[in-house]
C-alpha atoms as a PDB file:
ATOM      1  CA  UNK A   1     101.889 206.246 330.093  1.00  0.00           C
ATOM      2  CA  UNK A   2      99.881 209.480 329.908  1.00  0.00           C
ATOM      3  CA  UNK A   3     102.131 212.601 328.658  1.00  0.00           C
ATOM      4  CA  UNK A   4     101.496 214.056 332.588  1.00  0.00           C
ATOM      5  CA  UNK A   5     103.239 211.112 333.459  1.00  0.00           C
ATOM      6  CA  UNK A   6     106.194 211.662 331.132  1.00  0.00           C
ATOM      7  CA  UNK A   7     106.693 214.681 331.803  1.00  0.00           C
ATOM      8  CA  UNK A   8     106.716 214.467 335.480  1.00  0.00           C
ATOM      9  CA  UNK A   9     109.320 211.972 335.477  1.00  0.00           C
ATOM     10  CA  UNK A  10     111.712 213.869 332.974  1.00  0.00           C
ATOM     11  CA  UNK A  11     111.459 216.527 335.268  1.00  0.00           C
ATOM     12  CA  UNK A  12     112.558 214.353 337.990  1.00  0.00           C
ATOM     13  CA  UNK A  13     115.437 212.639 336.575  1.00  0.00           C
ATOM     14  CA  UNK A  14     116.280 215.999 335.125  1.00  0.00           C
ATOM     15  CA  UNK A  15     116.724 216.780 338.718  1.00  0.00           C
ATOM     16  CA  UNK A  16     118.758 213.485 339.407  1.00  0.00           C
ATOM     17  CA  UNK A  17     121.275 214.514 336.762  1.00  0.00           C
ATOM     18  CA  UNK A  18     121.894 217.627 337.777  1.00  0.00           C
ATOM     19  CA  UNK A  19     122.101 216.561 341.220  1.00  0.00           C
ATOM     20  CA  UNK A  20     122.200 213.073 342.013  1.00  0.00           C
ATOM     21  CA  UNK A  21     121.915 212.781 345.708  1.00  0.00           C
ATOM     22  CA  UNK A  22     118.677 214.921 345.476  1.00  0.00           C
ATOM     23  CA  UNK A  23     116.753 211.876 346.101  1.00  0.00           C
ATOM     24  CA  UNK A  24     117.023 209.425 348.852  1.00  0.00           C
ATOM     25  CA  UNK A  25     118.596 206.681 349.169  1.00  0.00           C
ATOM     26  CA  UNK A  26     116.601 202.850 347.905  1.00  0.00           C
ATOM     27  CA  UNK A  27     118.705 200.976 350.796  1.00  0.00           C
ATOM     28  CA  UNK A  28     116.684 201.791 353.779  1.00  0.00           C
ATOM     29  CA  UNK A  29     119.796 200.385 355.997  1.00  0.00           C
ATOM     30  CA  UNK A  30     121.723 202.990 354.147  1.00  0.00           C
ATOM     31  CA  UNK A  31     124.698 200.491 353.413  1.00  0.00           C
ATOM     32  CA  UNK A  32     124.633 201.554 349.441  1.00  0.00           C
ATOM     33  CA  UNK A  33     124.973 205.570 348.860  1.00  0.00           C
ATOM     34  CA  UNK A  34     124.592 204.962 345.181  1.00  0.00           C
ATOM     35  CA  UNK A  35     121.590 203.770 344.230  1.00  0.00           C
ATOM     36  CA  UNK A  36     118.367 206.486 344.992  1.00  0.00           C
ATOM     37  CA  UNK A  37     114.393 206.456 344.125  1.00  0.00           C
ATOM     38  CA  UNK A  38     112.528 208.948 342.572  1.00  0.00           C
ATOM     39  CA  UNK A  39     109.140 209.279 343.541  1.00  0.00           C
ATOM     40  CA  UNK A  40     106.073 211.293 342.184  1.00  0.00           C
ATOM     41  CA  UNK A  41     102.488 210.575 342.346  1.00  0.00           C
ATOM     42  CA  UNK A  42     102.258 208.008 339.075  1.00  0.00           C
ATOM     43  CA  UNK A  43     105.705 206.207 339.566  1.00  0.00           C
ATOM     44  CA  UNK A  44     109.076 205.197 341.407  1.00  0.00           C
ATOM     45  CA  UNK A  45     112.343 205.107 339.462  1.00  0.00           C
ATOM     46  CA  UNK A  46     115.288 203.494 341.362  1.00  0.00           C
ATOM     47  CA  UNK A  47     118.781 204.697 339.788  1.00  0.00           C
ATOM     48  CA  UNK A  48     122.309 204.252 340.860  1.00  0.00           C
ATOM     49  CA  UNK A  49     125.068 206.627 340.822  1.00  0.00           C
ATOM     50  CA  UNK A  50     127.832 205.305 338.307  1.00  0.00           C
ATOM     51  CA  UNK A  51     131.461 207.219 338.805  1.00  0.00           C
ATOM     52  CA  UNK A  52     133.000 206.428 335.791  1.00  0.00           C
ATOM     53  CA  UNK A  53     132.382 208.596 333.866  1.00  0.00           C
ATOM     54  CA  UNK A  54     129.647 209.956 335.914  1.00  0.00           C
ATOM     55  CA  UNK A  55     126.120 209.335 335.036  1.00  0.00           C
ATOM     56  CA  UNK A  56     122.769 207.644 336.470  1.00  0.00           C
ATOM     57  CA  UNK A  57     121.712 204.156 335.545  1.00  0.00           C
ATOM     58  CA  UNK A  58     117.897 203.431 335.853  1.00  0.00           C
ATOM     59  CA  UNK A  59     117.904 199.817 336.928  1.00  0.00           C
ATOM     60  CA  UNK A  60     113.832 199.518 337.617  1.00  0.00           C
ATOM     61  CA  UNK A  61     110.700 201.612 337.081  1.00  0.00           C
ATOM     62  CA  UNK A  62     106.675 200.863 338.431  1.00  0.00           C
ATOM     63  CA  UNK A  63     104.040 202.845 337.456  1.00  0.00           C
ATOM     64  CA  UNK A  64     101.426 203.287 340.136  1.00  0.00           C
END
């Protein structure tokens, strides 16, 4: 992964830790609130929303 890359996806989840339901939701029937995708150009990260104690869990990641 190119340092572009990195970079653009630290931004990203950056953004998803600050604010979590930034990004929209994986479940395209919209039955699971919790777990979002990032997208940028060179990659999709899919993360859920954990409540106790809040924080993001990145469960999968594909580089384009």
């Amino acid at each position: 992964m190119t340092a572009d890359i990195r970079k653009r996806l630290h931004i990203a989840v950056q953004q998803a830790e600050s604010d979590p339901l930034s990004w929209p939701q994986a479940d395209r029937y919209d039955l699971d609130t919790t777990v979002r995708v990032i997208t940028t150009a060179d990659a999709i990260v899919h993360y859920a929303i954990l409540p106790e104690p809040p924080h993001l869990w990145v469960f999968a990641a594909l580089l384009l």
